[in-house]
C-alpha atoms as a PDB file:
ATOM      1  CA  UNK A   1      15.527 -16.355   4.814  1.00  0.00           C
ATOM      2  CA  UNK A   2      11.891 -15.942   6.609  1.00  0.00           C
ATOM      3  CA  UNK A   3      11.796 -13.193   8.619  1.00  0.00           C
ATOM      4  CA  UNK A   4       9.565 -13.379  11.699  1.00  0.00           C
ATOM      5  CA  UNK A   5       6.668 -10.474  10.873  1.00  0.00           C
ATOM      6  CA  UNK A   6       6.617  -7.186  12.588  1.00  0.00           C
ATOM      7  CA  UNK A   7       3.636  -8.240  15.029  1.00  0.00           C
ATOM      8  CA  UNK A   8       5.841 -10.688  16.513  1.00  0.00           C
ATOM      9  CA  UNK A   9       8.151  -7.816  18.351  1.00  0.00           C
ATOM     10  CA  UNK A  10       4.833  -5.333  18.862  1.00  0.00           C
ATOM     11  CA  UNK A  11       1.386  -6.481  18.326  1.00  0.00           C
ATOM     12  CA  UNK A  12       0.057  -3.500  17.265  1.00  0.00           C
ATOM     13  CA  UNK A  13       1.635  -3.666  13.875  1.00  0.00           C
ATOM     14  CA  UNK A  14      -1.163  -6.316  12.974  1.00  0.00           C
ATOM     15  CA  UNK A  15      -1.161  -7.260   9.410  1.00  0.00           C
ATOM     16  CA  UNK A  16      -4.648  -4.842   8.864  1.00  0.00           C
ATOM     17  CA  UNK A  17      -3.340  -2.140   9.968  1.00  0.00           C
ATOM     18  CA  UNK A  18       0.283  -2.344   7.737  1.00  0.00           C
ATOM     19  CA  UNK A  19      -2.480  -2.819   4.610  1.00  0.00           C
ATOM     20  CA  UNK A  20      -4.033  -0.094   5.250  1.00  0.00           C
ATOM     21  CA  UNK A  21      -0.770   2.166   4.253  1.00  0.00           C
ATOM     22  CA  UNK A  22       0.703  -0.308   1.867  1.00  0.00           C
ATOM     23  CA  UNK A  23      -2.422  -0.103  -0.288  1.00  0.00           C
ATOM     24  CA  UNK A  24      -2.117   4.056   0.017  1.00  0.00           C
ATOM     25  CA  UNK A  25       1.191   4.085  -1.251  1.00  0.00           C
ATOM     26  CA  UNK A  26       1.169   1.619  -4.279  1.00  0.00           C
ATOM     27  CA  UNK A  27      -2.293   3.051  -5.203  1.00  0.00           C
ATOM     28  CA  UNK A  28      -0.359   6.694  -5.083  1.00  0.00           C
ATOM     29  CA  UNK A  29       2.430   5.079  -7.389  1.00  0.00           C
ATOM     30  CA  UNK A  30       0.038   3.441  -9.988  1.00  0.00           C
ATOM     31  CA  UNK A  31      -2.014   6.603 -10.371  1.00  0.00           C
ATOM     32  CA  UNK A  32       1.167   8.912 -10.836  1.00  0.00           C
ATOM     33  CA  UNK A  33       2.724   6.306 -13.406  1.00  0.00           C
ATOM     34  CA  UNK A  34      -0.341   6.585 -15.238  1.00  0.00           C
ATOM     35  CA  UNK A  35      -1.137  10.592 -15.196  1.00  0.00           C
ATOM     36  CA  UNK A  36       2.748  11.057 -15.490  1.00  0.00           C
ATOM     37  CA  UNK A  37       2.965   9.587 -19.074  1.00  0.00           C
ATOM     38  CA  UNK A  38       3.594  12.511 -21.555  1.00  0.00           C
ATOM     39  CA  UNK A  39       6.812  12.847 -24.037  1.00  0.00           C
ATOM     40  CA  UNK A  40       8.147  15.170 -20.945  1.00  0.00           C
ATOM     41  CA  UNK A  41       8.327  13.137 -18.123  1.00  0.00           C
ATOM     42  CA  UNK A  42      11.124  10.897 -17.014  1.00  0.00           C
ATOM     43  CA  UNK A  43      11.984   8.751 -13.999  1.00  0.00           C
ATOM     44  CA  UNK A  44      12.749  12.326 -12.379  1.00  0.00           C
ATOM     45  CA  UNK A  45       9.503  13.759 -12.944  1.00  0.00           C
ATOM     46  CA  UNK A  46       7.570  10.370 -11.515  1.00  0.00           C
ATOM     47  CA  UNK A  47       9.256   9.459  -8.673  1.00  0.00           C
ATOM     48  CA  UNK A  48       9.352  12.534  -7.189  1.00  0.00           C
ATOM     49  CA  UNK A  49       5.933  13.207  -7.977  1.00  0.00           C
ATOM     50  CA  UNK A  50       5.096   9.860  -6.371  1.00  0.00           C
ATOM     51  CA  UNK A  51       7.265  10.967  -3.472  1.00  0.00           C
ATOM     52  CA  UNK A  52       5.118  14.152  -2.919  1.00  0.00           C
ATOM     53  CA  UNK A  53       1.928  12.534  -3.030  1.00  0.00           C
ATOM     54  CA  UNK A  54       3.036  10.024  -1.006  1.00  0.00           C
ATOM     55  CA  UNK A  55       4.016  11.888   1.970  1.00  0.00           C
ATOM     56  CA  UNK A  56       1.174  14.534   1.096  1.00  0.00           C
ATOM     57  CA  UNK A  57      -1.111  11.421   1.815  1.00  0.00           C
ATOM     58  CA  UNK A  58       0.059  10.141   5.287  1.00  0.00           C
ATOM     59  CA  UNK A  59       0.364  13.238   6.335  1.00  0.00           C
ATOM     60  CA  UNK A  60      -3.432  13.867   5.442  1.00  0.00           C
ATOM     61  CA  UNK A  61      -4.442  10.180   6.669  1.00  0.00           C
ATOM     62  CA  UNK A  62      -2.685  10.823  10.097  1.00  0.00           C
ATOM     63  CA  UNK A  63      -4.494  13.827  10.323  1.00  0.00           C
ATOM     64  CA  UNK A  64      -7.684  12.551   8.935  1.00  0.00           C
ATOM     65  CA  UNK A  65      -8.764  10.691  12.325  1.00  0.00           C
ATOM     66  CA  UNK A  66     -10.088   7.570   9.951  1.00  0.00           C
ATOM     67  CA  UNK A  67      -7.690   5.189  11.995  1.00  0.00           C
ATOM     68  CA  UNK A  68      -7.199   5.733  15.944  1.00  0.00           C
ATOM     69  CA  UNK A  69      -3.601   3.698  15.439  1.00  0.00           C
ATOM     70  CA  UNK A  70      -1.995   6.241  13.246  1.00  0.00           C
ATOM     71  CA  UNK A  71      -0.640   9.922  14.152  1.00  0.00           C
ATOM     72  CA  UNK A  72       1.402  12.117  12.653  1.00  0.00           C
ATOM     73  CA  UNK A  73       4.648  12.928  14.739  1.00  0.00           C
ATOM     74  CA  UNK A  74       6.696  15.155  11.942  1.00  0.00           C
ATOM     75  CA  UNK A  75       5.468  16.757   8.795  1.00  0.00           C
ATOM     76  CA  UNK A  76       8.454  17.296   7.282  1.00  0.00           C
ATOM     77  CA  UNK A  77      10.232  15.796   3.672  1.00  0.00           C
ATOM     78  CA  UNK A  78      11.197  13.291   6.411  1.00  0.00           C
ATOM     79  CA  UNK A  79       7.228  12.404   7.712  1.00  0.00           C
ATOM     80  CA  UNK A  80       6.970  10.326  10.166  1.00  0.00           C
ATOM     81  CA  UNK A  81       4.007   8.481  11.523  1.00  0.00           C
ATOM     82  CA  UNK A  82       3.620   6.536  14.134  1.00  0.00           C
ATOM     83  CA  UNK A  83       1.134   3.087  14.539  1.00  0.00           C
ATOM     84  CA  UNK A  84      -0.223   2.937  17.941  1.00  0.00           C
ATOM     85  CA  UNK A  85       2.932   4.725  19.172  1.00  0.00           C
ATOM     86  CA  UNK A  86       5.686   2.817  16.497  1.00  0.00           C
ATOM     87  CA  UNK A  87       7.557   5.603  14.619  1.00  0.00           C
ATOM     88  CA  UNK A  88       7.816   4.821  10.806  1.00  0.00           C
ATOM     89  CA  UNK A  89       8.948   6.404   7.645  1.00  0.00           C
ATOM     90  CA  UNK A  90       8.855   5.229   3.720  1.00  0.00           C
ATOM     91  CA  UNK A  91      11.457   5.162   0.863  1.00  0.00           C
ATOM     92  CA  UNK A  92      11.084   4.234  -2.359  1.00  0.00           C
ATOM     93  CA  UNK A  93      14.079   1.914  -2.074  1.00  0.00           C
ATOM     94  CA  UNK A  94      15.661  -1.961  -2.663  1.00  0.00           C
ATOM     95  CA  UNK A  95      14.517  -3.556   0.849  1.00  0.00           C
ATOM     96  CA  UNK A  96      17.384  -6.051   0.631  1.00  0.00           C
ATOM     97  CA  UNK A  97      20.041  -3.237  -0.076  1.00  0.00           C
ATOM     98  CA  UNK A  98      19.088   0.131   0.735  1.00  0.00           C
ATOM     99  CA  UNK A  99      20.708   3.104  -0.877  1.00  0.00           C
ATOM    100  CA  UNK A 100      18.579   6.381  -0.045  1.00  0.00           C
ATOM    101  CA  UNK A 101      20.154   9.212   1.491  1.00  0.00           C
ATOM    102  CA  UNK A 102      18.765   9.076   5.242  1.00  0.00           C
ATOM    103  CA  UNK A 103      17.379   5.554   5.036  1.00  0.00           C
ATOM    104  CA  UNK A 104      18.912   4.307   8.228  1.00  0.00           C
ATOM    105  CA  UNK A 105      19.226   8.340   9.862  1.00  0.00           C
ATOM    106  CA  UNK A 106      16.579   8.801  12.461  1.00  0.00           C
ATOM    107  CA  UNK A 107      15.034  12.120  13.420  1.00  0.00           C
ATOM    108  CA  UNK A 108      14.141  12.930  16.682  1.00  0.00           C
ATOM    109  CA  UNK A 109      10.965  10.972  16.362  1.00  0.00           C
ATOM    110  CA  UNK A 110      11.890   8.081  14.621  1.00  0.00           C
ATOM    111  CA  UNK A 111      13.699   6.389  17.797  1.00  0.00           C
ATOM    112  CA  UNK A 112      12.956   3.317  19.432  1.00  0.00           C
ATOM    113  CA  UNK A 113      15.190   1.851  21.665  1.00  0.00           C
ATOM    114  CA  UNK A 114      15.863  -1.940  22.532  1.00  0.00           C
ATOM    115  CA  UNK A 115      18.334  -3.588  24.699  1.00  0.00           C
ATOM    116  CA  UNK A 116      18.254  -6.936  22.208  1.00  0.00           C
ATOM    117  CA  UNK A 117      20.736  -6.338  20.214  1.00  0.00           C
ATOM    118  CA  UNK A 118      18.830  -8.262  18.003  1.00  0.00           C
ATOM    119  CA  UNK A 119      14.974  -6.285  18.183  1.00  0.00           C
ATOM    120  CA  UNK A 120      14.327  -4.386  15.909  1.00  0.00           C
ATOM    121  CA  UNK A 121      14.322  -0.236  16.491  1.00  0.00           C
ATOM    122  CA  UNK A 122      13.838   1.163  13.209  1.00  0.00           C
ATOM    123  CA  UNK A 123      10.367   0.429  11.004  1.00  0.00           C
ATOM    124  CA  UNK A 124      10.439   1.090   7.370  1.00  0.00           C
ATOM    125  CA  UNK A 125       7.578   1.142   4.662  1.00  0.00           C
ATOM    126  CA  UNK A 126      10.169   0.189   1.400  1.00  0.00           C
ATOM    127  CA  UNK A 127       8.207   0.597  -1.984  1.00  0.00           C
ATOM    128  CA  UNK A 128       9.950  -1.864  -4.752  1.00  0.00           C
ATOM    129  CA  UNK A 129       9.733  -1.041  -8.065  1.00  0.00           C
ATOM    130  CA  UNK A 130       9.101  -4.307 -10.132  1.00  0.00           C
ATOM    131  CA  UNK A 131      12.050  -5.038 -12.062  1.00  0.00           C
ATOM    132  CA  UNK A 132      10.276  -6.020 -15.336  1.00  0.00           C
ATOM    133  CA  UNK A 133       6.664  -5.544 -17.436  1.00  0.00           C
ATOM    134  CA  UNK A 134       5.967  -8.683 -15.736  1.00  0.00           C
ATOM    135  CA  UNK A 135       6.415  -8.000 -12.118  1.00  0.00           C
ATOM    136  CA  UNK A 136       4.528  -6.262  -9.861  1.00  0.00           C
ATOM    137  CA  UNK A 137       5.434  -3.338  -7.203  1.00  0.00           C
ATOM    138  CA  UNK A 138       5.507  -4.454  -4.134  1.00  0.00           C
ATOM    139  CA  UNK A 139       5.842  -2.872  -0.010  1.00  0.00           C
ATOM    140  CA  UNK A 140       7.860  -4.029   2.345  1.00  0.00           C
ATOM    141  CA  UNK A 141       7.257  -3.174   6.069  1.00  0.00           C
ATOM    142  CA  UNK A 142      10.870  -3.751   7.441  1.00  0.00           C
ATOM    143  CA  UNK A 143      12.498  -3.635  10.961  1.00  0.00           C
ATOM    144  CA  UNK A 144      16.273  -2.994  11.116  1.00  0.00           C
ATOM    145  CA  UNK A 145      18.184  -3.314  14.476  1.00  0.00           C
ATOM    146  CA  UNK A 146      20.634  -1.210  15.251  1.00  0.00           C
ATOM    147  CA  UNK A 147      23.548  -2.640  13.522  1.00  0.00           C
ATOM    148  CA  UNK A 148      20.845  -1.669  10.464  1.00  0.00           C
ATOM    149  CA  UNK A 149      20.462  -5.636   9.917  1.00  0.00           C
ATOM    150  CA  UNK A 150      17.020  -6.704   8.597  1.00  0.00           C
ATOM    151  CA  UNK A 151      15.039  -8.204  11.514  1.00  0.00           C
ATOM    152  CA  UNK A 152      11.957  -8.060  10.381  1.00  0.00           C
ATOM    153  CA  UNK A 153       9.750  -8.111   7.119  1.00  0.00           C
ATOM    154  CA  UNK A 154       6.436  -7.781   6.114  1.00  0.00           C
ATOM    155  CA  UNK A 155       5.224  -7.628   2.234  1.00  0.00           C
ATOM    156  CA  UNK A 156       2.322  -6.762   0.445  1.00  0.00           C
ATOM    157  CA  UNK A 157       1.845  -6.951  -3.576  1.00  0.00           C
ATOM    158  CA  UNK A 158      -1.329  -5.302  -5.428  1.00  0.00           C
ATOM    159  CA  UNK A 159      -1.787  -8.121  -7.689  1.00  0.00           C
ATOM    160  CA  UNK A 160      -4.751 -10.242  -7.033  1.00  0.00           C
ATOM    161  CA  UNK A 161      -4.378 -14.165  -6.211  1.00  0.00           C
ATOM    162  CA  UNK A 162      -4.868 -16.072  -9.443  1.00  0.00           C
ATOM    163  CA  UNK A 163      -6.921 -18.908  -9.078  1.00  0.00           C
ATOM    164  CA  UNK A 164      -5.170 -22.347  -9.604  1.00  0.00           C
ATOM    165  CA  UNK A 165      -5.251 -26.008  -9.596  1.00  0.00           C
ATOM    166  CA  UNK A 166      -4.670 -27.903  -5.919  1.00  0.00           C
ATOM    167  CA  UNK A 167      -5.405 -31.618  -7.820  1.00  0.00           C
ATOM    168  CA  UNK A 168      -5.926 -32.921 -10.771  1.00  0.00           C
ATOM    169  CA  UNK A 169      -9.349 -33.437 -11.113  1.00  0.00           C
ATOM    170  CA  UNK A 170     -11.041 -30.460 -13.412  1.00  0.00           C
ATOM    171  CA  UNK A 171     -14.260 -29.394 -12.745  1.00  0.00           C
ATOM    172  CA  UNK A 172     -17.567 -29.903 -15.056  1.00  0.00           C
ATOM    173  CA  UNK A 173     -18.276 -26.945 -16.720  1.00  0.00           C
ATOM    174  CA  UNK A 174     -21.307 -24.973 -15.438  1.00  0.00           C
ATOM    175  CA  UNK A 175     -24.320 -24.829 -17.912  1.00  0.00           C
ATOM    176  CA  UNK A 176     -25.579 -20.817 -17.831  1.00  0.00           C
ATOM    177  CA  UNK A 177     -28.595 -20.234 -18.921  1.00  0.00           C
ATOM    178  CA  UNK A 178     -29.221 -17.330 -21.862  1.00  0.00           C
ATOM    179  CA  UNK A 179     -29.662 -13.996 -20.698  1.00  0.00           C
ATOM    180  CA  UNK A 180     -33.579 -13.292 -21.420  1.00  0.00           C
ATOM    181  CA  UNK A 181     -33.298 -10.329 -23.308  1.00  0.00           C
ATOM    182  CA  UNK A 182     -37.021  -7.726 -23.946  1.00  0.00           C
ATOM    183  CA  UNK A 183     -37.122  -4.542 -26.002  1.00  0.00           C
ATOM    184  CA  UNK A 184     -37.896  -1.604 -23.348  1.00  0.00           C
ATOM    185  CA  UNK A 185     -41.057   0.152 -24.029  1.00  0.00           C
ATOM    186  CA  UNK A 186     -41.523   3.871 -22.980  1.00  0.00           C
ATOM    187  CA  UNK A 187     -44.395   4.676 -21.955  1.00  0.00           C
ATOM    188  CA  UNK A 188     -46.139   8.224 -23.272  1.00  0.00           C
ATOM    189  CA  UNK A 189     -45.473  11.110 -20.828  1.00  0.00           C
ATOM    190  CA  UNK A 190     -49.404  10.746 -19.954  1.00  0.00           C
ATOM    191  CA  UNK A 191     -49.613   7.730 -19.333  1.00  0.00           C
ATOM    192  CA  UNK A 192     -46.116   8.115 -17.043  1.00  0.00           C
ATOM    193  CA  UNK A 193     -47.852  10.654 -14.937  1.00  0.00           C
ATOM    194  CA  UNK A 194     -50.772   8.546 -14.655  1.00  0.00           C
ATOM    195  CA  UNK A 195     -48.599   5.270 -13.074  1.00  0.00           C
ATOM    196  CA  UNK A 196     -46.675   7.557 -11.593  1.00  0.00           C
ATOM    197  CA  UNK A 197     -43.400   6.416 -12.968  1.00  0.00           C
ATOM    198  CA  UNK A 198     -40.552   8.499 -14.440  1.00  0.00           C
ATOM    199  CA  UNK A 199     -39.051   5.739 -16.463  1.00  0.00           C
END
């Protein structure tokens, strides 16, 4: 089912802006993946080193003052941010089911209140871990009302857009010319001094 997209119910949760964080936190994950790849490391050792780095981050980007839109509100194992006044938090999580510990709990800043039953009044950055080789990880920007019903959804995936195919026709191949290709020359240190050149 399409969900309508966060900036529908607040505008200031534009698309950029969501970005912004999403590529933080799967650009955390890929590095710690790849540094976190010796004979003693295990899905204990990664995650919550991914978890620590993540909330290290956005606690150092809300702090930073690089974007106007995001504060910090609470720095602890909790974090919460807010965007342009919208408290959010972030689990590494299964957006359609979620199973953390605390997902749906709010803190003292992580409240919004709506009297739509059917608004949303909790925001949620939801890292997915791709199921296989083939997949990709993927964020989820999700907005739960308070009967903790998705609402709301937003996603962002890393990979880049593959070029394809919209007819049938297929292009003419593009004739590229050969590189020209010269042996350098250096020039004796007198002469250098002389042109004035370093090369």
């Amino acid at each position: 089912m399409h969900l309508p997209p966060p900036s529908t119910y607040h505008p200031q949760l534009a698309d950029e802006r969501l970005r912004a964080i999403a590529e933080r936190l799967l650009d955390i994950r890929y590095g710690a993946l790849r540094e976190l790849n010796s004979p003693f490391d295990d899905n204990f050792t990664r995650e919550t080193t991914v978890f620590g780095r993540s909330r290290n981050m956005l606690i150092h980007l809300s702090l930073s003052g690089r974007y106007e839109w995001l504060a910090l509100v609470h720095s602890g194992m909790d974090v919460t941010f807010t965007i342009d006044g919208i408290p959010c938090r972030f689990f590494r999580d299964d957006p359609e089911a979620p199973e953390k510990v605390g997902f749906f709990k709010r803190n003292t800043f992580d409240s919004l209140f709506s009297e739509d039953d059917s608004a949303p009044v909790l925001w949620r950055f939801v890292v997915e871990k791709a199921l296989t080789e083939e997949d990709e990880d993927r964020v989820h920007f999700v907005g739960y009302n308070l009967f903790q019903d998705k609402v709301s959804e937003w996603i962002y995936s890393g990979a880049l857009a593959k070029p394809h195919a919209v007819d049938r026709e297929i292009p003419v191949a593009a004739e590229i010319p050969a590189p020209e290709i010269d042996v350098r020359v250096d020039l004796p240190a007198e002469e250098r001094s002389k042109t004035g050149s370093n090369s």
